[in-house]
C-alpha atoms as a PDB file:
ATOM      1  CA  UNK A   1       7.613 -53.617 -59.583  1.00  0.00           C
ATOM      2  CA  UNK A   2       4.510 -51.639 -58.907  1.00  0.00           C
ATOM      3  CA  UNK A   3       5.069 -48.049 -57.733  1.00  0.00           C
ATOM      4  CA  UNK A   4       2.753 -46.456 -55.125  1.00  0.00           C
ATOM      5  CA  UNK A   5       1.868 -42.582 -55.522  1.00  0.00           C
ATOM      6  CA  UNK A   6       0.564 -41.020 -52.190  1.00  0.00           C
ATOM      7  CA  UNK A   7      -2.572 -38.752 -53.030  1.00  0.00           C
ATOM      8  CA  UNK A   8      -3.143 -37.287 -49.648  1.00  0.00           C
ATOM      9  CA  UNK A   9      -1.342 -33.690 -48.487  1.00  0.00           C
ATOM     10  CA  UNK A  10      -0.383 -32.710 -45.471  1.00  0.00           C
ATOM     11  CA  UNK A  11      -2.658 -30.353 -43.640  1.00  0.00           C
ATOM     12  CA  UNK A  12      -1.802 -26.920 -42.930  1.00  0.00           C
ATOM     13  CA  UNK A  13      -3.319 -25.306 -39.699  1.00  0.00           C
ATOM     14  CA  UNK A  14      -3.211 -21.749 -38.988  1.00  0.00           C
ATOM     15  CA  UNK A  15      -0.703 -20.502 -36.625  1.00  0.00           C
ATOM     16  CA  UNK A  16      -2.798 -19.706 -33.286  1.00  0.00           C
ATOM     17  CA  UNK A  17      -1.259 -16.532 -32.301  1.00  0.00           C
ATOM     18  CA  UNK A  18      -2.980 -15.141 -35.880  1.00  0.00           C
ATOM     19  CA  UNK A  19      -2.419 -10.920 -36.820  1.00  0.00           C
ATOM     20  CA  UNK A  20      -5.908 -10.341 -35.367  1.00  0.00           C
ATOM     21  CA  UNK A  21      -5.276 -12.058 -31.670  1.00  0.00           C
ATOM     22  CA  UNK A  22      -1.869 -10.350 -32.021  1.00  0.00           C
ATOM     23  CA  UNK A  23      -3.676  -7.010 -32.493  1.00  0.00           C
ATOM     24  CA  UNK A  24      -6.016  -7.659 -29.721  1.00  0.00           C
ATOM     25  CA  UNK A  25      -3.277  -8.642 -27.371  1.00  0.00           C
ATOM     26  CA  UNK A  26      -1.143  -5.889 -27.728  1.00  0.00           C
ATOM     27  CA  UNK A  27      -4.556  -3.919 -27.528  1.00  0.00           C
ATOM     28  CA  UNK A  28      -4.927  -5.482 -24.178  1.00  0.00           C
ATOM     29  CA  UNK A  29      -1.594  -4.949 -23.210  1.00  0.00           C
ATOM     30  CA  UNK A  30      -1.573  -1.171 -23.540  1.00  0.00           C
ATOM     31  CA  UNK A  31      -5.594  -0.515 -21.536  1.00  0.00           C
ATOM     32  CA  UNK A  32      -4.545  -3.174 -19.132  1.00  0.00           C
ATOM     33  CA  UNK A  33      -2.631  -0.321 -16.877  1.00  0.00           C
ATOM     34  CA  UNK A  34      -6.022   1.352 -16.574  1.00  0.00           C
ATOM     35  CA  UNK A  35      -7.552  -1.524 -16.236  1.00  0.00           C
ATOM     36  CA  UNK A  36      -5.670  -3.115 -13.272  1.00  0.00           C
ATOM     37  CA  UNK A  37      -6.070   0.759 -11.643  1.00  0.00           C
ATOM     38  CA  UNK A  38      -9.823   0.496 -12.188  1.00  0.00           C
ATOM     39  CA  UNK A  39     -10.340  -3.174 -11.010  1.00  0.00           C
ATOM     40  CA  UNK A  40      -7.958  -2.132  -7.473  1.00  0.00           C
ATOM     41  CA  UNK A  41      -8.583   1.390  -6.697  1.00  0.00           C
ATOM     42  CA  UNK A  42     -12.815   1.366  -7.751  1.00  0.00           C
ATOM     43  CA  UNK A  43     -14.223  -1.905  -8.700  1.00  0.00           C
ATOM     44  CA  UNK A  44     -12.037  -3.484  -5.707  1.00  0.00           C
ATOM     45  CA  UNK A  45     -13.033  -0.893  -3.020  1.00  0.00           C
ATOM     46  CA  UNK A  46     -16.775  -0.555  -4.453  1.00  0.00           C
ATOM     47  CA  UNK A  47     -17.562  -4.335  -3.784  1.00  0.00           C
ATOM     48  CA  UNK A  48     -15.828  -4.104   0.088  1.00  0.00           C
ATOM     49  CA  UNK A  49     -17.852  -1.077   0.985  1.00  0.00           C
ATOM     50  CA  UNK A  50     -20.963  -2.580   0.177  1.00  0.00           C
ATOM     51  CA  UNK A  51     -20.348  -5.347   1.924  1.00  0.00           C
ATOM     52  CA  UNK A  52     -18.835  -3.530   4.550  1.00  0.00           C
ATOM     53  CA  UNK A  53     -22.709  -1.513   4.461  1.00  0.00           C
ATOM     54  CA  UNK A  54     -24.386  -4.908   4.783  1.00  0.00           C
ATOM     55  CA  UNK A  55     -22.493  -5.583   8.382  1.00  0.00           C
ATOM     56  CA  UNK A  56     -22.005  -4.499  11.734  1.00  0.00           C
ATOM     57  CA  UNK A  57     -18.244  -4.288  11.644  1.00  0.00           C
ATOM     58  CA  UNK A  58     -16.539  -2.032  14.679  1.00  0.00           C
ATOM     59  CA  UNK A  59     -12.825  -1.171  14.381  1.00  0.00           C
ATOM     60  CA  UNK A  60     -12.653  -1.763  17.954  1.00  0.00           C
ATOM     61  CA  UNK A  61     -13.682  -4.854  18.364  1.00  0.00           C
ATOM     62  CA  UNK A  62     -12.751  -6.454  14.954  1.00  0.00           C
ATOM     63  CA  UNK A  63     -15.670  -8.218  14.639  1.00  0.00           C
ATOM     64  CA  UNK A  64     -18.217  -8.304  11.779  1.00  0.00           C
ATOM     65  CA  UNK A  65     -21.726  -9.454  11.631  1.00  0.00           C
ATOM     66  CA  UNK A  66     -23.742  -9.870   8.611  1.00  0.00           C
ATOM     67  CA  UNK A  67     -27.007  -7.030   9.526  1.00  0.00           C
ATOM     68  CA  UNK A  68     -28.550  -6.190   5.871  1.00  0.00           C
ATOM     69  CA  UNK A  69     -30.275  -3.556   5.437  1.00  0.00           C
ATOM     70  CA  UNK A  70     -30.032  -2.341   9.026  1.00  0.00           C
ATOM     71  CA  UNK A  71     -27.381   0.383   8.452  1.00  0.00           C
ATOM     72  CA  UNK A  72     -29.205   1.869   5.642  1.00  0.00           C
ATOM     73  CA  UNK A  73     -32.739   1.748   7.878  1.00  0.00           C
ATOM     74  CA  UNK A  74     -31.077   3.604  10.608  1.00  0.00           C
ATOM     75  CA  UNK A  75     -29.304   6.175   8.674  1.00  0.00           C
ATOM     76  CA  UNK A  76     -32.653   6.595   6.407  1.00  0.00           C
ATOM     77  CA  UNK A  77     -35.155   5.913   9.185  1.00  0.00           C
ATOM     78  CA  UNK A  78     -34.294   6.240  12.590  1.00  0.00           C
ATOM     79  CA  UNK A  79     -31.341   8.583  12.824  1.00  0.00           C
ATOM     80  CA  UNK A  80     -32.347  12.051  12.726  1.00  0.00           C
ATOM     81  CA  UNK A  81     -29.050  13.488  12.241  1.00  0.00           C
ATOM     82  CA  UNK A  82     -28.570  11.813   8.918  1.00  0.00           C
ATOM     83  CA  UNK A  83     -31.276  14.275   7.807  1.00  0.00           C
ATOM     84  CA  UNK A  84     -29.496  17.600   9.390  1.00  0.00           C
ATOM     85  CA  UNK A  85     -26.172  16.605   7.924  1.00  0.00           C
ATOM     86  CA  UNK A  86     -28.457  16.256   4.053  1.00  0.00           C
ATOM     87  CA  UNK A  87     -29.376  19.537   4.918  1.00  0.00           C
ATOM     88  CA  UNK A  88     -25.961  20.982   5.098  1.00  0.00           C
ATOM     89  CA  UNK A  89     -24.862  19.216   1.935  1.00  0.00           C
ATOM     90  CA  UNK A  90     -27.851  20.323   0.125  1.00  0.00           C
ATOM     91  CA  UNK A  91     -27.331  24.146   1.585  1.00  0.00           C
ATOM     92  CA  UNK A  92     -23.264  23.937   1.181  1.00  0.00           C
ATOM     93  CA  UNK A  93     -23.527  22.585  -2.718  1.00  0.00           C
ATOM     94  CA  UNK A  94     -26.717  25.200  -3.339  1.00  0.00           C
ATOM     95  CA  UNK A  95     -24.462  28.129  -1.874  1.00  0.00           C
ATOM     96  CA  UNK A  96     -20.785  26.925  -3.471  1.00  0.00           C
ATOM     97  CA  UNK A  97     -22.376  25.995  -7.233  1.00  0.00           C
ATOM     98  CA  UNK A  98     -23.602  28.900  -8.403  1.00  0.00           C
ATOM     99  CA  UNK A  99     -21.163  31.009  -6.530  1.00  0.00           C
ATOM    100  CA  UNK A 100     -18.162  29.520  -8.149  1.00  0.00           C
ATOM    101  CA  UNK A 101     -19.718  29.171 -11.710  1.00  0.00           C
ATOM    102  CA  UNK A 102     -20.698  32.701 -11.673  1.00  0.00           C
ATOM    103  CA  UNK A 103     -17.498  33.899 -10.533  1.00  0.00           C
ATOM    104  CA  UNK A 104     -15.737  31.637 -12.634  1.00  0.00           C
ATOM    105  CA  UNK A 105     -17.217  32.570 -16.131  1.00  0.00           C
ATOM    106  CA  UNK A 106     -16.880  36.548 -14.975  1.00  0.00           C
ATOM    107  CA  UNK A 107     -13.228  36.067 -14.530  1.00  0.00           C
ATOM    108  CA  UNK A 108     -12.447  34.141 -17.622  1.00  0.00           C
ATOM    109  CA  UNK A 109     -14.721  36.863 -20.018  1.00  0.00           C
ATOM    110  CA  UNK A 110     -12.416  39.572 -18.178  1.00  0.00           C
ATOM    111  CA  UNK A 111      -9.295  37.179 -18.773  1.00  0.00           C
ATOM    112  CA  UNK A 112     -10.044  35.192 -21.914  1.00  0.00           C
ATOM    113  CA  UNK A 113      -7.947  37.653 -24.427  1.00  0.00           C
ATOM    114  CA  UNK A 114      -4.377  38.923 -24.271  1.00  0.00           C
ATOM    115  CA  UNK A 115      -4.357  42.172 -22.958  1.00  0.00           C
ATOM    116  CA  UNK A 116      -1.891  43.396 -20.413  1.00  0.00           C
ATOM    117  CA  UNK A 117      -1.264  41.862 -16.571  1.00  0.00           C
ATOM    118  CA  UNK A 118      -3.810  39.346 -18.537  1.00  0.00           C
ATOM    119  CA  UNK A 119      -0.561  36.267 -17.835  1.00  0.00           C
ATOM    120  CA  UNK A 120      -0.705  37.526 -13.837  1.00  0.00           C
ATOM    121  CA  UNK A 121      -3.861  37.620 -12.934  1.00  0.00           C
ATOM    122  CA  UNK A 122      -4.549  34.432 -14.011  1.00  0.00           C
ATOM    123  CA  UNK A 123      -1.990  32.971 -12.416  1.00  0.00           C
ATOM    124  CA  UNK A 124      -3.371  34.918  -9.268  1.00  0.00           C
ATOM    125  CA  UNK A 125      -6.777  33.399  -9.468  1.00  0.00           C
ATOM    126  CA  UNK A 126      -5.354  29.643 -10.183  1.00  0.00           C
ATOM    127  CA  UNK A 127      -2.420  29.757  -7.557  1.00  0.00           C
ATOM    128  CA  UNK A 128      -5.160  28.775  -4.384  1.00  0.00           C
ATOM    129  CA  UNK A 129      -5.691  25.693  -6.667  1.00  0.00           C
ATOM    130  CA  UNK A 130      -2.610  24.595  -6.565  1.00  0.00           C
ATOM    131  CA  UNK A 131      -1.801  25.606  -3.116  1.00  0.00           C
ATOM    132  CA  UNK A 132      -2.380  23.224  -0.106  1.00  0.00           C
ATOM    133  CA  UNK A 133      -5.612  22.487   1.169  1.00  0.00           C
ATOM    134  CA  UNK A 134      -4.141  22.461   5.147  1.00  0.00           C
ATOM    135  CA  UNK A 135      -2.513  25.681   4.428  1.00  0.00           C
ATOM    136  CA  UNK A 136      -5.038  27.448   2.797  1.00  0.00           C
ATOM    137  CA  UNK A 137      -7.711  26.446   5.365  1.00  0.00           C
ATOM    138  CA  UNK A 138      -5.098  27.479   8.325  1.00  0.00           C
ATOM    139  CA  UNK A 139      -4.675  30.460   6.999  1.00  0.00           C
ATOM    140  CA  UNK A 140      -8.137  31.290   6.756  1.00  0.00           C
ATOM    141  CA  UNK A 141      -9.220  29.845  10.197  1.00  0.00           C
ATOM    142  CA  UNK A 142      -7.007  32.584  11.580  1.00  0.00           C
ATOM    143  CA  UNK A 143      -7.950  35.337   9.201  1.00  0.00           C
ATOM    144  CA  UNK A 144     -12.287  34.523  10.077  1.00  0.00           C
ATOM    145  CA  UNK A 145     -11.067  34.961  13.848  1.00  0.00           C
ATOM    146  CA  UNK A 146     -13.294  37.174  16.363  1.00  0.00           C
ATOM    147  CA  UNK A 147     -12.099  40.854  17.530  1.00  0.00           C
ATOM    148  CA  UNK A 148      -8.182  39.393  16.439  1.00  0.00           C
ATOM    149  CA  UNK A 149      -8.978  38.439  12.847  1.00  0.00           C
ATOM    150  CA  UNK A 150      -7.395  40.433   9.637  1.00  0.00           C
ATOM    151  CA  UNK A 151     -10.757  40.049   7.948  1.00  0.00           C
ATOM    152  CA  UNK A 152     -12.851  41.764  11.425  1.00  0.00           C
ATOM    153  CA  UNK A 153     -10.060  44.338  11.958  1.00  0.00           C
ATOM    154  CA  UNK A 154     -10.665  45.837   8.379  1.00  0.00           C
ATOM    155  CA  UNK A 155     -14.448  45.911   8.752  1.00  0.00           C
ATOM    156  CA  UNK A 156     -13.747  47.729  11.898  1.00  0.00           C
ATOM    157  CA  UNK A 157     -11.666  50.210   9.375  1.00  0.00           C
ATOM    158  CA  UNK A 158     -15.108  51.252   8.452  1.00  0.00           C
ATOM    159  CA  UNK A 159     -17.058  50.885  11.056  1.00  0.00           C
ATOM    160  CA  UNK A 160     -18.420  47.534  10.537  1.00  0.00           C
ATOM    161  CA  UNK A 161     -18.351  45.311  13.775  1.00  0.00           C
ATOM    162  CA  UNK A 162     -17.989  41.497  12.092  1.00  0.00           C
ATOM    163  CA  UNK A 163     -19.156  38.466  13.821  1.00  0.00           C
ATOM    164  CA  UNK A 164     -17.574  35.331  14.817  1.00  0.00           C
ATOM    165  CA  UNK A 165     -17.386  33.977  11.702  1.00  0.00           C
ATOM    166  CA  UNK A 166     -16.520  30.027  12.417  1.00  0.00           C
ATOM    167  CA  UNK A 167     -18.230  30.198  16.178  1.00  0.00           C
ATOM    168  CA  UNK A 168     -21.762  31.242  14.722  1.00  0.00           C
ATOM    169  CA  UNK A 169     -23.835  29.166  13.626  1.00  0.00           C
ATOM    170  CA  UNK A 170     -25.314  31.542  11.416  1.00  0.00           C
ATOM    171  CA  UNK A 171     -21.680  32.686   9.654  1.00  0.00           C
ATOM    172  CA  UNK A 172     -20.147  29.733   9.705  1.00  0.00           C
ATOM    173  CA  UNK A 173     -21.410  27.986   6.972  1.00  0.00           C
ATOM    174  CA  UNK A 174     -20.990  30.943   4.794  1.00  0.00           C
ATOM    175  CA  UNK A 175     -17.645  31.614   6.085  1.00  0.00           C
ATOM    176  CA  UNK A 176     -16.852  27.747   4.983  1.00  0.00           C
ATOM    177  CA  UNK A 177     -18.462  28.346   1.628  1.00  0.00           C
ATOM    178  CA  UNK A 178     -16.915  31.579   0.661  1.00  0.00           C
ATOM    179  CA  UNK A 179     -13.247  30.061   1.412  1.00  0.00           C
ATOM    180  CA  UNK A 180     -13.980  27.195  -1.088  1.00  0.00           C
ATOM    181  CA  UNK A 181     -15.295  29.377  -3.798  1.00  0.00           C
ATOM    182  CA  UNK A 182     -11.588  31.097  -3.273  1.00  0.00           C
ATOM    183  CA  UNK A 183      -9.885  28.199  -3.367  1.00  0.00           C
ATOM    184  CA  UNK A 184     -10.913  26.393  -6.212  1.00  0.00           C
ATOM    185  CA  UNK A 185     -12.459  29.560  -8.582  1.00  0.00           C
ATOM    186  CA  UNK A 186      -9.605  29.074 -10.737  1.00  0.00           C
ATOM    187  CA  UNK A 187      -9.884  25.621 -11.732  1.00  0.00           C
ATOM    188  CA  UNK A 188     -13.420  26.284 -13.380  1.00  0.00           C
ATOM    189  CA  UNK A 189     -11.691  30.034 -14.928  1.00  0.00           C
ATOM    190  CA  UNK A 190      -9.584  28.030 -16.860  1.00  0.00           C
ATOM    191  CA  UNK A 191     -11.766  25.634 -18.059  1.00  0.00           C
ATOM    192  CA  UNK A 192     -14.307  28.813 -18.789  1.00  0.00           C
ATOM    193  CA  UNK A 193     -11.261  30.666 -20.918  1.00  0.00           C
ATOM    194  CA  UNK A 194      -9.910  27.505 -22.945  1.00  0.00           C
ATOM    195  CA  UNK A 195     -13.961  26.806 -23.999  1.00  0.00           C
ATOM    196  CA  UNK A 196     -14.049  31.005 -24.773  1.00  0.00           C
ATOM    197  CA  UNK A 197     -11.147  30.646 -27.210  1.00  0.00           C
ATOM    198  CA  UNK A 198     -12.397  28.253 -29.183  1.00  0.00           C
ATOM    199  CA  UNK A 199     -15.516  29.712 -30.415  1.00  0.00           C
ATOM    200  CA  UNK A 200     -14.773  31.037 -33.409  1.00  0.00           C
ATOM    201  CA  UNK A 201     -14.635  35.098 -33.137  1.00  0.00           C
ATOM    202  CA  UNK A 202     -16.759  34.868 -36.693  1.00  0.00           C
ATOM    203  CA  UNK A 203     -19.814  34.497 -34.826  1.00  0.00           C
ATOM    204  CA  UNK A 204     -19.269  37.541 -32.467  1.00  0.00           C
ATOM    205  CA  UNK A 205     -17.856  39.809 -35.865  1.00  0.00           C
ATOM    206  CA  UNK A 206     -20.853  38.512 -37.592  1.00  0.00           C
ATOM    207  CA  UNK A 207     -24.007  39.690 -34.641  1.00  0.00           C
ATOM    208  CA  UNK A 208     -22.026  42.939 -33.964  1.00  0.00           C
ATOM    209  CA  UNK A 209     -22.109  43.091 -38.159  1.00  0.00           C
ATOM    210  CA  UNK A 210     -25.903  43.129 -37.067  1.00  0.00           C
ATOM    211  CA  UNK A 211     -25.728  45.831 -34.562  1.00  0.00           C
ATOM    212  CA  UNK A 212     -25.997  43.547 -31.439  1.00  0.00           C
ATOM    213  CA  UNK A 213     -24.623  44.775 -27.869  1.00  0.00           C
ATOM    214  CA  UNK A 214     -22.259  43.236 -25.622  1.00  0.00           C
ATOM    215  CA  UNK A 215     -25.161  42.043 -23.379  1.00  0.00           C
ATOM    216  CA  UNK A 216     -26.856  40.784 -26.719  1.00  0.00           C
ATOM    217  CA  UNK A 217     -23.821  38.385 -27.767  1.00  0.00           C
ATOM    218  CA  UNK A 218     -23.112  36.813 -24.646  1.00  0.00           C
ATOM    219  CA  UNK A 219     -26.607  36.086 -24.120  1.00  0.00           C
ATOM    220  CA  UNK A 220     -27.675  34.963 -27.459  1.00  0.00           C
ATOM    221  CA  UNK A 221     -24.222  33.752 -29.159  1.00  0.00           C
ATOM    222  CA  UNK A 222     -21.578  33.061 -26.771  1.00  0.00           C
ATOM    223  CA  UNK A 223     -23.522  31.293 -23.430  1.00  0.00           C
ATOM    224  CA  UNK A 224     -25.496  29.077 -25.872  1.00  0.00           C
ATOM    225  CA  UNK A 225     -21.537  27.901 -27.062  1.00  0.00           C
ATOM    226  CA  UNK A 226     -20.847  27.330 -23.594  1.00  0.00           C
ATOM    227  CA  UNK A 227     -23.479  25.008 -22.843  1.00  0.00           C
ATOM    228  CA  UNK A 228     -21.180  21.647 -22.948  1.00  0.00           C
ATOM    229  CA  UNK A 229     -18.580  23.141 -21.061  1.00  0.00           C
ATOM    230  CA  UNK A 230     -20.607  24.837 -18.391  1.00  0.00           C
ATOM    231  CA  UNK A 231     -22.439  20.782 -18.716  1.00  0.00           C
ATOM    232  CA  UNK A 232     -18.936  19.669 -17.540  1.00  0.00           C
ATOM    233  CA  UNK A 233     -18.076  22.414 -14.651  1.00  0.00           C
ATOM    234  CA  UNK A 234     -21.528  22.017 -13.149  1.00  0.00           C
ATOM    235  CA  UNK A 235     -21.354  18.440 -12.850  1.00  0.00           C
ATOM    236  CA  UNK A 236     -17.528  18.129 -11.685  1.00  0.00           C
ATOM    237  CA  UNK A 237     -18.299  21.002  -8.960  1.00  0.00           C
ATOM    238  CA  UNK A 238     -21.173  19.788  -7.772  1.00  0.00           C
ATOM    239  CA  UNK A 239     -19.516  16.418  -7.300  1.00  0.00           C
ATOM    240  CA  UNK A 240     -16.703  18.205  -5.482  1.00  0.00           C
ATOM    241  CA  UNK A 241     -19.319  20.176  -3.560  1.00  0.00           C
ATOM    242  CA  UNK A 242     -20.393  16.817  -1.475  1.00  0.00           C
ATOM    243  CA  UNK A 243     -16.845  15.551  -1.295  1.00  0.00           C
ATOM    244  CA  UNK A 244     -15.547  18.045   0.816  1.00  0.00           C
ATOM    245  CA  UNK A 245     -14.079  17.515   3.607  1.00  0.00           C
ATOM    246  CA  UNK A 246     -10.480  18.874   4.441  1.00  0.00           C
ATOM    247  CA  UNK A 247     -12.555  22.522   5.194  1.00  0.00           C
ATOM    248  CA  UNK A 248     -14.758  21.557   7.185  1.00  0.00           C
ATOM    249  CA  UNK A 249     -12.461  19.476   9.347  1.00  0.00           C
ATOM    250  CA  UNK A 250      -9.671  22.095   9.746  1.00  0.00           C
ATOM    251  CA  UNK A 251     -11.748  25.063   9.763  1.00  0.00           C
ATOM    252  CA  UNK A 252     -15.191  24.137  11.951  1.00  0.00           C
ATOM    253  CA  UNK A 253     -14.804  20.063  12.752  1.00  0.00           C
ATOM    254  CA  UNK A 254     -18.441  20.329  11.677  1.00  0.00           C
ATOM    255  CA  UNK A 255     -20.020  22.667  13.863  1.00  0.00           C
ATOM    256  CA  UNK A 256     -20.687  24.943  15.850  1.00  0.00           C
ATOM    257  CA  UNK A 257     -23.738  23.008  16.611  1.00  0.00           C
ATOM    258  CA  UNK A 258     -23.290  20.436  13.899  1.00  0.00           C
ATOM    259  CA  UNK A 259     -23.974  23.816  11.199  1.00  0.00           C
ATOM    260  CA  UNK A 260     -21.607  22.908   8.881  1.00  0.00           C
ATOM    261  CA  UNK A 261     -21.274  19.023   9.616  1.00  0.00           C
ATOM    262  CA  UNK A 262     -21.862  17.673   5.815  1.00  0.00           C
ATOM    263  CA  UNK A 263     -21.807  13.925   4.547  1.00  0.00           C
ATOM    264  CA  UNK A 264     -18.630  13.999   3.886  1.00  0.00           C
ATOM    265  CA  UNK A 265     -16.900  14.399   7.328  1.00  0.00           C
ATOM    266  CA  UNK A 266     -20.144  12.908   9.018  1.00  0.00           C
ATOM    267  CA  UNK A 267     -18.513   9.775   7.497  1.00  0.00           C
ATOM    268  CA  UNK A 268     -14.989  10.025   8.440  1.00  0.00           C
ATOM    269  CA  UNK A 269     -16.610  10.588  11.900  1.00  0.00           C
ATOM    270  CA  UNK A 270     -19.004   7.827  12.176  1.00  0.00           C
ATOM    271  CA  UNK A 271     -15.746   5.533  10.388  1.00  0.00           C
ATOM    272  CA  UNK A 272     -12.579   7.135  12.332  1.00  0.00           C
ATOM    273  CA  UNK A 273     -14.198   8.549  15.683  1.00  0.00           C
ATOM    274  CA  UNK A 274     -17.163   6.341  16.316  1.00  0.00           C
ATOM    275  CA  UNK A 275     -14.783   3.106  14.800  1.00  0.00           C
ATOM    276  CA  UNK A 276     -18.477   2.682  13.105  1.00  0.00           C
ATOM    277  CA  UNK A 277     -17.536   1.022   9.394  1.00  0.00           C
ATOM    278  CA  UNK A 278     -20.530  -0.838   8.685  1.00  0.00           C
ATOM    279  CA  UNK A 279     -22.357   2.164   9.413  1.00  0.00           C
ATOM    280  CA  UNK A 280     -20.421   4.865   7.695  1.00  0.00           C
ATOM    281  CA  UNK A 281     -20.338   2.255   4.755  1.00  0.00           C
ATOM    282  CA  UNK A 282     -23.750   2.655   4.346  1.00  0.00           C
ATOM    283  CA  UNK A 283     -23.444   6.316   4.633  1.00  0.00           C
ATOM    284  CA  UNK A 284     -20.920   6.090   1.664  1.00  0.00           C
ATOM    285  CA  UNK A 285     -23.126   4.127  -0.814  1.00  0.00           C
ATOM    286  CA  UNK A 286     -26.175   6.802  -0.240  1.00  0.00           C
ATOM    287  CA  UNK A 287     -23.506   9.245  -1.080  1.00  0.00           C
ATOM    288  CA  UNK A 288     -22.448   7.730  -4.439  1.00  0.00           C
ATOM    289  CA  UNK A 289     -25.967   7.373  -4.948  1.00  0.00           C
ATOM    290  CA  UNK A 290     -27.133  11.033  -4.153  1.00  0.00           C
ATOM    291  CA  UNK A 291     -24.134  12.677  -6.135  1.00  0.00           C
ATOM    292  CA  UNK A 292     -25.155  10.258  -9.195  1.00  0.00           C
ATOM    293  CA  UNK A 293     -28.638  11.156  -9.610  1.00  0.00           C
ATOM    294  CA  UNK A 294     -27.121  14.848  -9.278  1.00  0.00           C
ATOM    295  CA  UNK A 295     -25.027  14.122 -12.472  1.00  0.00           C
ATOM    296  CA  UNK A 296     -27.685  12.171 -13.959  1.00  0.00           C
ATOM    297  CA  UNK A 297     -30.085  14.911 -13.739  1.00  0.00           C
ATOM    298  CA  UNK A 298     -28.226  17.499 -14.226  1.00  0.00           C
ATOM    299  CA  UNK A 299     -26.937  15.550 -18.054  1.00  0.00           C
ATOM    300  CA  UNK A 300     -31.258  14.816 -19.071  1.00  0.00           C
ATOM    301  CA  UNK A 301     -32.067  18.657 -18.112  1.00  0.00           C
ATOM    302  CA  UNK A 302     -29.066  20.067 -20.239  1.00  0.00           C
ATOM    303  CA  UNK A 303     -29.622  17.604 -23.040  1.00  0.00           C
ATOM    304  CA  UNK A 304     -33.613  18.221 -22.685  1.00  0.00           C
ATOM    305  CA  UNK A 305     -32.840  22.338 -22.642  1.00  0.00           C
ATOM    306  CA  UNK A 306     -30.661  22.144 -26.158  1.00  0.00           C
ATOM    307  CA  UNK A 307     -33.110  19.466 -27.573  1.00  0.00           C
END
């Protein structure tokens, strides 16, 4: 009897979930939180407005015809108000920047090191950020009042006679701008003290070692250290500066005579008041597109300056 011996072996394949898919699953699995948020609240909403730009769509009517280009055209082109509200977005952002920023880094060098009533005032100066927009601006639409306002009645103290500061054209915007800084100063002071006190204090020992002023360290050792940070605050406030919207529409509703009507509420207006979508669509994308090159630039000239 003649035995048979089987040579072959039975093959052994790799299990598919292997430890590297495994890793990059679970890897998934934690992002994909932020990643469903992205894709539904920005990617989502992104792709509707522009195509929402590229139509005539009216709320009214519920009907929606495929234009183009025509919305941007007109708002570019033909509309001359598109230009006037620019205008007061340019002047708003030019007048809130470097207001805050200034004010901002003053109060954190005054605030940045324990000292007494150092706990209180900073909580002072960041309270308005936390605080209600409505309330805040409600407060201060009655305080900017003519002859019956707090603010007017203590310039009359000494003999000052204040305007109309939300019916003047003039005032207004000021008035607007000014109540913003107020409001949202302490955001920026905080980011300002946390970047102060974390440069090390060996630099500042080491220039007054040297015989250097006050004046001489800030300028030559501590604002140089601040250059990232104040990177960061510009680019955050300015983006803030063109997204504002709940002052202007409690405190003015954009005018008096369209002064303080920015991009902003021009498009809840053209969207929510005019039932205009494809148009205040349009009006939307040259928004994102104005407030990136703003950030873009903004990143080359502070990169280019510490080159």
């Amino acid at each position: 009897m003649t035995g048979h011996i089987r040579t072959g072996t039975t093959a052994t394949r790799a299990p598919w979930l292997t430890l590297r898919r495994r890793e990059m699953f679970e890897g998934w699995l934690f992002v994909s939180p932020t990643v469903i948020g992205f894709l539904i609240f920005f990617l989502g909403p992104l792709i509707a407005v522009i195509i929402y730009s590229l139509s005539e769509w009216n709320l009214l009517s519920q009907q929606m015809t495929y234009i183009g280009t025509a919305n941007y055209r007109d708002a570019l082109i033909q509309n001359p108000d598109f230009w006037h509200v620019i205008r007061n977005s340019v002047i708003f952002a030019a007048g809130l920047v470097p207001l805050n920023m200034t004010l901002a880094l003053a109060l954190a060098l005054a605030l940045c090191r324990p000292g007494r009533g150092v706990v209180f005032f900073r909580t002072a100066f960041f309270a308005p950020v936390v605080t209600s927009a409505v309330a805040w601006a409600i407060v201060w639409k009655f305080l900017l009042q003519g002859e019956a306002g707090a603010v007017n009645q203590m310039l009359a103290v000494i003999g000052i006679d204040g305007p109309n500061w939300l019916r003047e054209p003039d005032w207004a915007m000021a008035a607007v701008i000014v109540t913003r800084v107020l409001k949202m100063v302490g955001l920026n002071m905080i980011l300002y003290i946390a970047a102060l006190q974390s440069i090390p204090r060996d630099y500042e020992d080491a220039a007054r070692l040297e015989g250097a002023g006050n004046w001489q360290i800030f300028r030559m050792v501590t604002w140089p250290l601040l250059a990232p940070s104040t990177l960061i605050i510009m680019v955050i406030t300015t983006i803030g500066s063109f997204k504002v919207f709940d002052h202007i529409y409690l405190m003015t509703g954009g005018g008096p005579e369209n002064g303080t009507l920015v991009l902003a509420f021009y498009i809840y207006e053209q969207a929510f008041e005019f039932f205009n979508v494809g148009y205040a669509s349009a009006l939307a994308m040259i928004m994102f597109a104005i407030v990136l090159v703003l950030a873009l630039v903004q990143i080359m000239l502070r990169q280019k300056g510490s080159a």
